[in-house]
N, C-alpha and C. Protein backbone atom coordinates (compact mmCIF):
# COMPACT_ATOMS: atom_id res chain seq x y z
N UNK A 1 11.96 -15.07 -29.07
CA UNK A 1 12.20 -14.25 -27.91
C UNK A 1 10.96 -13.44 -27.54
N UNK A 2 10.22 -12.71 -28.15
CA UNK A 2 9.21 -11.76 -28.26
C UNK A 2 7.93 -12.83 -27.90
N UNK A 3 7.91 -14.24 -28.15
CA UNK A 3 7.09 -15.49 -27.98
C UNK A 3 7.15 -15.72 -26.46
N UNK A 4 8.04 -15.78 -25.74
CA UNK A 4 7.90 -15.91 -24.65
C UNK A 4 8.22 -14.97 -24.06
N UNK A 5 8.69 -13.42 -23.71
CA UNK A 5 8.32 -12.75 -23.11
C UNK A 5 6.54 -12.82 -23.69
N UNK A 6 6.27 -12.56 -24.34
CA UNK A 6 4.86 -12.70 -24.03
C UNK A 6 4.14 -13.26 -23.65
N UNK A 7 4.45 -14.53 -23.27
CA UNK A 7 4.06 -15.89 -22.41
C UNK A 7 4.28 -15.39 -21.55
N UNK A 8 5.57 -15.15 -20.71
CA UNK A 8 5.57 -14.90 -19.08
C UNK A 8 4.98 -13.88 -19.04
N UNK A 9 4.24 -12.67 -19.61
CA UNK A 9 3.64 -11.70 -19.42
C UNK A 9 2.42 -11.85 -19.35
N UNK A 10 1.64 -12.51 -20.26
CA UNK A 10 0.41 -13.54 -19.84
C UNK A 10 0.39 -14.39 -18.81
N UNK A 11 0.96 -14.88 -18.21
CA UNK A 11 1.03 -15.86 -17.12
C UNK A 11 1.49 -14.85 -15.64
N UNK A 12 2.12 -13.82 -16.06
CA UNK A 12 2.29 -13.11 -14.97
C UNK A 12 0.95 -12.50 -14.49
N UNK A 13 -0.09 -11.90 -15.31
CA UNK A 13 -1.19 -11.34 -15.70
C UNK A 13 -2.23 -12.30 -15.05
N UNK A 14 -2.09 -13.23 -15.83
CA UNK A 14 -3.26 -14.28 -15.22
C UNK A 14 -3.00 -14.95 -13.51
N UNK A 15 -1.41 -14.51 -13.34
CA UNK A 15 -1.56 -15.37 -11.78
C UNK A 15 -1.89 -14.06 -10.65
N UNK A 16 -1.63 -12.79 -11.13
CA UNK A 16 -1.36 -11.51 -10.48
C UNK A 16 -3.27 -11.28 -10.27
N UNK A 17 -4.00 -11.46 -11.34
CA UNK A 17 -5.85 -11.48 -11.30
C UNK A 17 -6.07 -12.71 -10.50
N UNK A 18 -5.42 -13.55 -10.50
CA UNK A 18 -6.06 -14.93 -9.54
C UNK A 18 -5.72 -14.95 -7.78
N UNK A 19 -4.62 -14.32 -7.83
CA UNK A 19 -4.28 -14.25 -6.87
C UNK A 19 -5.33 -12.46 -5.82
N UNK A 20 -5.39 -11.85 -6.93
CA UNK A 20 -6.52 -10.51 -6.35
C UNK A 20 -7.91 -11.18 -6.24
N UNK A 21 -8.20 -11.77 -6.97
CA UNK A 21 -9.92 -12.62 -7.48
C UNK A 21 -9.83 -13.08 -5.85
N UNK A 22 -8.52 -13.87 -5.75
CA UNK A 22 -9.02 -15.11 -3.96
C UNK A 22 -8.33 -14.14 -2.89
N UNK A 23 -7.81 -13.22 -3.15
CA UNK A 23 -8.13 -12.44 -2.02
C UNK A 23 -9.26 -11.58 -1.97
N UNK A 24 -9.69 -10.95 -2.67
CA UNK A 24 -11.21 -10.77 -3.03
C UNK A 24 -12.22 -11.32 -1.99
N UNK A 25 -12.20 -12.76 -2.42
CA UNK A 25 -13.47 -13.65 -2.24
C UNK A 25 -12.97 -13.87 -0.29
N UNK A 26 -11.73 -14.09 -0.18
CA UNK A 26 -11.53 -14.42 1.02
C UNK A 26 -11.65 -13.37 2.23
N UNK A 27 -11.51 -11.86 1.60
CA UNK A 27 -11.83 -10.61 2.18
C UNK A 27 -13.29 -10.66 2.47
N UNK A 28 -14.65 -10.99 1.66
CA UNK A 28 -15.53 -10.81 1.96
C UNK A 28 -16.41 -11.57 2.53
N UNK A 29 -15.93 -12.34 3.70
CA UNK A 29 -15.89 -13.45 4.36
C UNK A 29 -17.62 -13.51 4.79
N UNK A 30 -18.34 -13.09 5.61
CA UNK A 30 -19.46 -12.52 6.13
C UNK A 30 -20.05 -11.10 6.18
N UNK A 31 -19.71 -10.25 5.45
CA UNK A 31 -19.65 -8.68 4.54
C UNK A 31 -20.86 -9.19 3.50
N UNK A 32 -21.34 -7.90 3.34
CA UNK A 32 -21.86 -8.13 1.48
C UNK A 32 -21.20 -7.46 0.98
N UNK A 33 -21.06 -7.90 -0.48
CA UNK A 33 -20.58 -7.44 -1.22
C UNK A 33 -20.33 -5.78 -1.41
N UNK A 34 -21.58 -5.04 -1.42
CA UNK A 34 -21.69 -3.82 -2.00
C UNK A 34 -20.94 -2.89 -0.91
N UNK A 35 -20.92 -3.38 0.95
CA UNK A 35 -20.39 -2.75 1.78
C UNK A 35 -18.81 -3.03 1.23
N UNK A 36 -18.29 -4.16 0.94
CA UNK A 36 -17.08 -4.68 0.59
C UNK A 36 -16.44 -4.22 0.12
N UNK A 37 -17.28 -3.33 -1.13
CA UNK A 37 -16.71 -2.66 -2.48
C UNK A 37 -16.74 -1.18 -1.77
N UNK A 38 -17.51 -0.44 -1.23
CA UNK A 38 -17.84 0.51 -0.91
C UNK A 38 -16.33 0.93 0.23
N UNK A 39 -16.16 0.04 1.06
CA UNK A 39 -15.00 0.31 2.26
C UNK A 39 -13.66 0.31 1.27
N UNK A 40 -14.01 -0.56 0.20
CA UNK A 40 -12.23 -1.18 -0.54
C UNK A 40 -12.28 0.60 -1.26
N UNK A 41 -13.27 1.03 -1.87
CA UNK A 41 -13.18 2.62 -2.62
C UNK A 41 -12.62 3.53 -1.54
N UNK A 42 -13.08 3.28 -0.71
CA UNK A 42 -13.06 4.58 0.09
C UNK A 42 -11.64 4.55 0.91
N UNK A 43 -11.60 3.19 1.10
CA UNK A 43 -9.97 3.03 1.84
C UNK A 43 -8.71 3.17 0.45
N UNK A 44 -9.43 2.96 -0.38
CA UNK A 44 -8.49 3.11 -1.17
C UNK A 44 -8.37 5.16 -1.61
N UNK A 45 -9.25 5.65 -1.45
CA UNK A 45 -9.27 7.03 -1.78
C UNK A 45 -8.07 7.22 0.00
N UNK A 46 -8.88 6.90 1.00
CA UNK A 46 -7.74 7.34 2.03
C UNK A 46 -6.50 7.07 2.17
N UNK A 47 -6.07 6.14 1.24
CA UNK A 47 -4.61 5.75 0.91
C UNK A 47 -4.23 7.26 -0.25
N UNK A 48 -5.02 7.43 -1.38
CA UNK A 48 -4.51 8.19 -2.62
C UNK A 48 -4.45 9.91 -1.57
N UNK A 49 -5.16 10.12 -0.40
CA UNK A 49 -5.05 11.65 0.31
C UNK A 49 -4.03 11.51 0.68
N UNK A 50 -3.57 10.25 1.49
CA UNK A 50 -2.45 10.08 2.35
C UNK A 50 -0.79 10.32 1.29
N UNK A 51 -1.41 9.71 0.16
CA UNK A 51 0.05 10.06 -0.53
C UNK A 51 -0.08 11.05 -1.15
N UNK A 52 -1.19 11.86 -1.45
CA UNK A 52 -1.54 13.38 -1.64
C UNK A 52 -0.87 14.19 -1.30
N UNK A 53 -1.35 14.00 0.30
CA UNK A 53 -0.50 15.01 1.70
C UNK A 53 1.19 14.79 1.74
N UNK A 54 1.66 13.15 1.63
CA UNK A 54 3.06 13.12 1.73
C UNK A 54 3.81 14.32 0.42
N UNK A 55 2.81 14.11 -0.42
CA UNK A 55 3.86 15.03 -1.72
C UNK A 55 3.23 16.27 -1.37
N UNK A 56 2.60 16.72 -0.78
CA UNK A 56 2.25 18.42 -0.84
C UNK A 56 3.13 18.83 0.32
N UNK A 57 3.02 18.04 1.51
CA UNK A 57 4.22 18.59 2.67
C UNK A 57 5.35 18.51 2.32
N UNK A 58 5.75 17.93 1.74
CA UNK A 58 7.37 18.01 1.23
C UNK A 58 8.28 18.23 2.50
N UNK A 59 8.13 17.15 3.36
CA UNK A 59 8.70 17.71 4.64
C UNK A 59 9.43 16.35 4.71
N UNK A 60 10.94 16.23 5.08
CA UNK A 60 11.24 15.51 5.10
C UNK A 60 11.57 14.24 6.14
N UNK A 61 11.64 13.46 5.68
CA UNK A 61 11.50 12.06 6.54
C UNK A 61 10.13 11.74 7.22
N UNK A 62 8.98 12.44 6.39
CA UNK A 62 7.73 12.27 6.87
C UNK A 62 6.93 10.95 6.51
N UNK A 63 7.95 10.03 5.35
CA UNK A 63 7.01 9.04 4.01
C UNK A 63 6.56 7.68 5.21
N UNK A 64 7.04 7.75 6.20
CA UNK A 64 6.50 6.64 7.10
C UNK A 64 4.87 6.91 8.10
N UNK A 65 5.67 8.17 8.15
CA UNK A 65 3.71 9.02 8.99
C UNK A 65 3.00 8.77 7.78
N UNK A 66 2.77 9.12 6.57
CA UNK A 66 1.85 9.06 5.87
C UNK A 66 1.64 8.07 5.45
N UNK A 67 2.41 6.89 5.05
CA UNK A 67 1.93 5.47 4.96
C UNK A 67 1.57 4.79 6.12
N UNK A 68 1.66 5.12 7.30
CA UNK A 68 0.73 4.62 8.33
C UNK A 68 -0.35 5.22 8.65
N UNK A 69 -0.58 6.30 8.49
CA UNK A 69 -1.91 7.50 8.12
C UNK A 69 -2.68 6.65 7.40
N UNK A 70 -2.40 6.59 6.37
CA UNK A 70 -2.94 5.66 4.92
C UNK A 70 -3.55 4.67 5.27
N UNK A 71 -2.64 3.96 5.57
CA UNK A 71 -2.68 2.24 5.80
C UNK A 71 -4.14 2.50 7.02
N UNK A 72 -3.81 3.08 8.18
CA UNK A 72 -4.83 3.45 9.67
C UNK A 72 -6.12 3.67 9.38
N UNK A 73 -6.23 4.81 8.28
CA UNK A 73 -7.34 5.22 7.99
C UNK A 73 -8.34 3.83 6.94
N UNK A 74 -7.91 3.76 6.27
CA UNK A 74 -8.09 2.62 5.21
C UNK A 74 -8.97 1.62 6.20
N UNK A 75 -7.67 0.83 7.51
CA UNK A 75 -8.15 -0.07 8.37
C UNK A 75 -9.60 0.20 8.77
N UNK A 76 -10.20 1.50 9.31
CA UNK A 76 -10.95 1.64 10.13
C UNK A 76 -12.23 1.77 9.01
N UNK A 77 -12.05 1.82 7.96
CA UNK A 77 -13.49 1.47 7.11
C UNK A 77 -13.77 0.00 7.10
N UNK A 78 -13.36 -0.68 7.89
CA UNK A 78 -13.84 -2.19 7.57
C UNK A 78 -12.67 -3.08 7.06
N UNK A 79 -13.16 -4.41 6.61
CA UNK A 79 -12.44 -5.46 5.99
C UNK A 79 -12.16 -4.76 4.27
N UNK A 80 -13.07 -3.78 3.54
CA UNK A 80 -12.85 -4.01 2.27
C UNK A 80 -11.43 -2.62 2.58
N UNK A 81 -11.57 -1.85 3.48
CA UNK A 81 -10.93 -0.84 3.19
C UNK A 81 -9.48 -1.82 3.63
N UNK A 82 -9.43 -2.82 4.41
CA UNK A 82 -8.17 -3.51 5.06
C UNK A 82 -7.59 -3.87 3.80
N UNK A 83 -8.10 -4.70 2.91
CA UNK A 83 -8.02 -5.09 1.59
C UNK A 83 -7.41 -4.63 0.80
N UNK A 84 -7.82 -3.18 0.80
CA UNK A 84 -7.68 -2.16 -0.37
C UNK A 84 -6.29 -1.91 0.17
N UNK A 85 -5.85 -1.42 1.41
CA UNK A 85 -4.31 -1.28 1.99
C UNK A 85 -3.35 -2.30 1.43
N UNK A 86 -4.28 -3.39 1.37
CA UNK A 86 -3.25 -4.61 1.12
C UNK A 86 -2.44 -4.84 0.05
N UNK A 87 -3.60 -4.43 -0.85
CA UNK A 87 -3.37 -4.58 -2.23
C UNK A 87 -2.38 -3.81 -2.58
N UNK A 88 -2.73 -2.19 -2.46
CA UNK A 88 -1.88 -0.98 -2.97
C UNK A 88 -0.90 -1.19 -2.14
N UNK A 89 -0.41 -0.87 -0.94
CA UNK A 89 0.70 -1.43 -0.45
C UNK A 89 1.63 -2.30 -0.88
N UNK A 90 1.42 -3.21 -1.48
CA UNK A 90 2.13 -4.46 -2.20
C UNK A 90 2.56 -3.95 -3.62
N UNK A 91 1.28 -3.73 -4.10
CA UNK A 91 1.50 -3.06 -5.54
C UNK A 91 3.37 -2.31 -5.45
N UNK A 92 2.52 -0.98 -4.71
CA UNK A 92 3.96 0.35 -4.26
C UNK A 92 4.87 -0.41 -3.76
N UNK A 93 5.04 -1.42 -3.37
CA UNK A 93 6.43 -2.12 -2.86
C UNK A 93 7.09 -2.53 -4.00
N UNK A 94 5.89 -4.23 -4.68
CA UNK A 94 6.31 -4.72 -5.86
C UNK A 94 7.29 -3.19 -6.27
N UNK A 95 6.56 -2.58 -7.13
CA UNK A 95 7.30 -1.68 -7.75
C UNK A 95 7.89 -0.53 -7.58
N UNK A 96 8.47 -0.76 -6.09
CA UNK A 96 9.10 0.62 -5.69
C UNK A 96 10.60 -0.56 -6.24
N UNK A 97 10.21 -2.16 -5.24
CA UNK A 97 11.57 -3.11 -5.53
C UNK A 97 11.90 -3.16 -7.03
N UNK A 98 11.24 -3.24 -7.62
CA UNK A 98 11.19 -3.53 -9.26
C UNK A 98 12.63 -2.28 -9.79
N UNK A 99 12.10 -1.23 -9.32
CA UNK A 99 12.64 0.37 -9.72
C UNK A 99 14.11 0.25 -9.03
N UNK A 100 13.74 0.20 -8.21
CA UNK A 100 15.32 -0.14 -7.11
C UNK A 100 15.97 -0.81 -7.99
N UNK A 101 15.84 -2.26 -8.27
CA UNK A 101 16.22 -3.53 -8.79
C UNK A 101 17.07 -2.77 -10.10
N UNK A 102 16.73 -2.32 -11.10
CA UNK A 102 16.83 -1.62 -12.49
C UNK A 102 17.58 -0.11 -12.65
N UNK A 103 17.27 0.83 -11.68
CA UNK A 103 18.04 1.68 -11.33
C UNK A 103 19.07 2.01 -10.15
N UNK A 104 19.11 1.22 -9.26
CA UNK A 104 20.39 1.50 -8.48
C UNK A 104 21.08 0.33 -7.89
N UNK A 105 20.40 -0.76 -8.96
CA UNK A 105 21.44 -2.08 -8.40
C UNK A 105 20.93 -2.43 -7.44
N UNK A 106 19.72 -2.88 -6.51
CA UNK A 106 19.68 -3.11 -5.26
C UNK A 106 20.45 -2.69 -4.06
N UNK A 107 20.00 -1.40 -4.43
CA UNK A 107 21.15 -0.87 -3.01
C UNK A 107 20.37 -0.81 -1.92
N UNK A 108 21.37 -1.35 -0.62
CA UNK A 108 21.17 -1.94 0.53
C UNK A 108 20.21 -0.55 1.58
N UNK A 109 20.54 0.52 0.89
CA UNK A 109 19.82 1.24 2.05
C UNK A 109 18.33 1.52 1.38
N UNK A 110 18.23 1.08 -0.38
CA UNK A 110 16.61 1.76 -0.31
C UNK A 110 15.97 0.84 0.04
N UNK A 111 16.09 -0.60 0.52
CA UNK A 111 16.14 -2.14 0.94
C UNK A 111 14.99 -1.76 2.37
N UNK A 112 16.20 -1.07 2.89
CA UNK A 112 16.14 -0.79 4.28
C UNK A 112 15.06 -0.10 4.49
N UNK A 113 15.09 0.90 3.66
CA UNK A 113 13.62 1.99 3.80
C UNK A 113 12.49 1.54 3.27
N UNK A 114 12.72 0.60 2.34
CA UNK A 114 11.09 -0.25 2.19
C UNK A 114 10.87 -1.14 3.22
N UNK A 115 11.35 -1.94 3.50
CA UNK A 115 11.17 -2.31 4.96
C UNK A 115 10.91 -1.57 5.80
N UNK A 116 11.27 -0.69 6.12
CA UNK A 116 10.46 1.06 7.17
C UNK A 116 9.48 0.63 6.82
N UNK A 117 9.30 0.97 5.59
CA UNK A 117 8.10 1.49 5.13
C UNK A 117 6.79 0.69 5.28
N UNK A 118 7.05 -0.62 5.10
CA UNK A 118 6.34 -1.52 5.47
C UNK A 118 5.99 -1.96 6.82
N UNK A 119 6.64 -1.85 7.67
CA UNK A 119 6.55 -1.72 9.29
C UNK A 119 5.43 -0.95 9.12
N UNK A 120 5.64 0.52 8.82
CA UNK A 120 5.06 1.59 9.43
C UNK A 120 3.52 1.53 8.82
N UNK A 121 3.29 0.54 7.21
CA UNK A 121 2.23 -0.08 6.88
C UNK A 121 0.93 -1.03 7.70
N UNK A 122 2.16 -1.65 8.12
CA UNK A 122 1.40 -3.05 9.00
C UNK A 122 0.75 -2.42 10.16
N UNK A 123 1.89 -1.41 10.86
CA UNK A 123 1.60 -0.67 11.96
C UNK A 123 -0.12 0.08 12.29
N UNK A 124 -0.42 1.01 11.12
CA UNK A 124 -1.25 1.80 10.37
C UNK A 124 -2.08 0.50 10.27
N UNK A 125 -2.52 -0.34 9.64
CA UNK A 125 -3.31 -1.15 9.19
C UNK A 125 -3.60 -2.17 10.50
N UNK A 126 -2.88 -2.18 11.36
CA UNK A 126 -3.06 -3.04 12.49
C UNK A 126 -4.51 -2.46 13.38
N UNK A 127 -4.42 -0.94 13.09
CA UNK A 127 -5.17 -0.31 13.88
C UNK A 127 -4.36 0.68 15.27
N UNK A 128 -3.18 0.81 15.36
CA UNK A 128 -2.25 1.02 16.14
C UNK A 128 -2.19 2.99 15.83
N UNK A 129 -2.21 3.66 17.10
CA UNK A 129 -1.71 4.70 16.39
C UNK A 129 -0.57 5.36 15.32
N UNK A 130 -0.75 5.99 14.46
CA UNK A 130 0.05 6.09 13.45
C UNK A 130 1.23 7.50 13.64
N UNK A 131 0.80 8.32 15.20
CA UNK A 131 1.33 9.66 15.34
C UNK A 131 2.71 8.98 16.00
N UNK A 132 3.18 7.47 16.66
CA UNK A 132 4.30 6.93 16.44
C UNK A 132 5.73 7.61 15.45
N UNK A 133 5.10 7.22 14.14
CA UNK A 133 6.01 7.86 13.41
C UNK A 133 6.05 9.58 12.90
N UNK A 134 5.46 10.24 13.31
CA UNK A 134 5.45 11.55 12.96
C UNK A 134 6.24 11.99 13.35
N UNK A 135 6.81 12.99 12.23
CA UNK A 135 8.42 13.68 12.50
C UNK A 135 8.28 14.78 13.23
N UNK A 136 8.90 15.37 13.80
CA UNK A 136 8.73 16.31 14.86
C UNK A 136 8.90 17.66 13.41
N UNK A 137 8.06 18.84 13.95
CA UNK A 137 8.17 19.98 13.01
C UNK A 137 7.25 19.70 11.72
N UNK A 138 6.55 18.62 11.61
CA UNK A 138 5.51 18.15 10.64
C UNK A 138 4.33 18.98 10.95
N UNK A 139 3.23 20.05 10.16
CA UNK A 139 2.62 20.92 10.14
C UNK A 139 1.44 19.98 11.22
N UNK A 140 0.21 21.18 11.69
CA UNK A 140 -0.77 20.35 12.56
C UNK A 140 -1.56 19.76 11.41
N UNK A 141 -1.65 20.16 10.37
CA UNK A 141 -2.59 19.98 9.64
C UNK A 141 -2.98 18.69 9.06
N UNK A 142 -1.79 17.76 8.83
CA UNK A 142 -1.65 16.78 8.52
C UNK A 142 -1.28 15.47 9.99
């Protein structure tokens, strides 16, 4: 038993790096590298403010403004920062579903709100304004 969970955990491992490796290579199409890496850091830091700000406002029904904040800002550093959205985005889904899956049975409405949530991702990352979803009474600051 302990033999093959550790097999599918290796194989999960090795397809989860192969599958980042060729999006990688396919992200940095006509880019160099070092700009590549440089936009994927920095979009990825504007994703980690964006969920910064969602937990310091504590304002509710705001988690769609700030993942399109995220996702928007990210976009506009380039292809590596587009990347970097892609990745973490997926990641926080994978395992928002994972969590769902294990603690509340797949219930149909947190279903629903990752799907929001992902709209309001694509939205943000499209390049689209992101003040769409902003909740009314949400501070200027953010």
């Amino acid at each position: 038993m302990i033999f093959c969970h550790s097999f599918f955990l290796f194989s999960t491992m090795r397809l989860f790096t192969g599958i980042v490796f060729c999006s990688l290579v396919m992200g940095v199409s006509s880019e160099g590298w070092y700009s590549f890496f440089k936009e994927a850091v920095q979009g990825a830091g504007d994703l980690c403010r964006a969920y910064w700000n969602l937990m310091t406002s504590d304002y509710q029904n705001s988690g769609r403004y700030f993942y399109a904040r995220g996702n928007y800002d990210a976009a506009q550093r380039g292809p590596g920062g587009v990347w970097a959205s892609k990745v973490i985005s997926r990641c926080r889904d994978y395992l928002q579903r994972f969590v769902n899956y294990y603690l509340s049975g797949n219930s149909s409405s947190v279903l629903e709100d990752l799907t929001s949530n992902q709209k309001a991702e694509e939205w943000g990352r499209s390049g689209k304004d992101p003040n769409r979803f902003r909740t009314d009474g949400l501070p200027k600051k953010y």
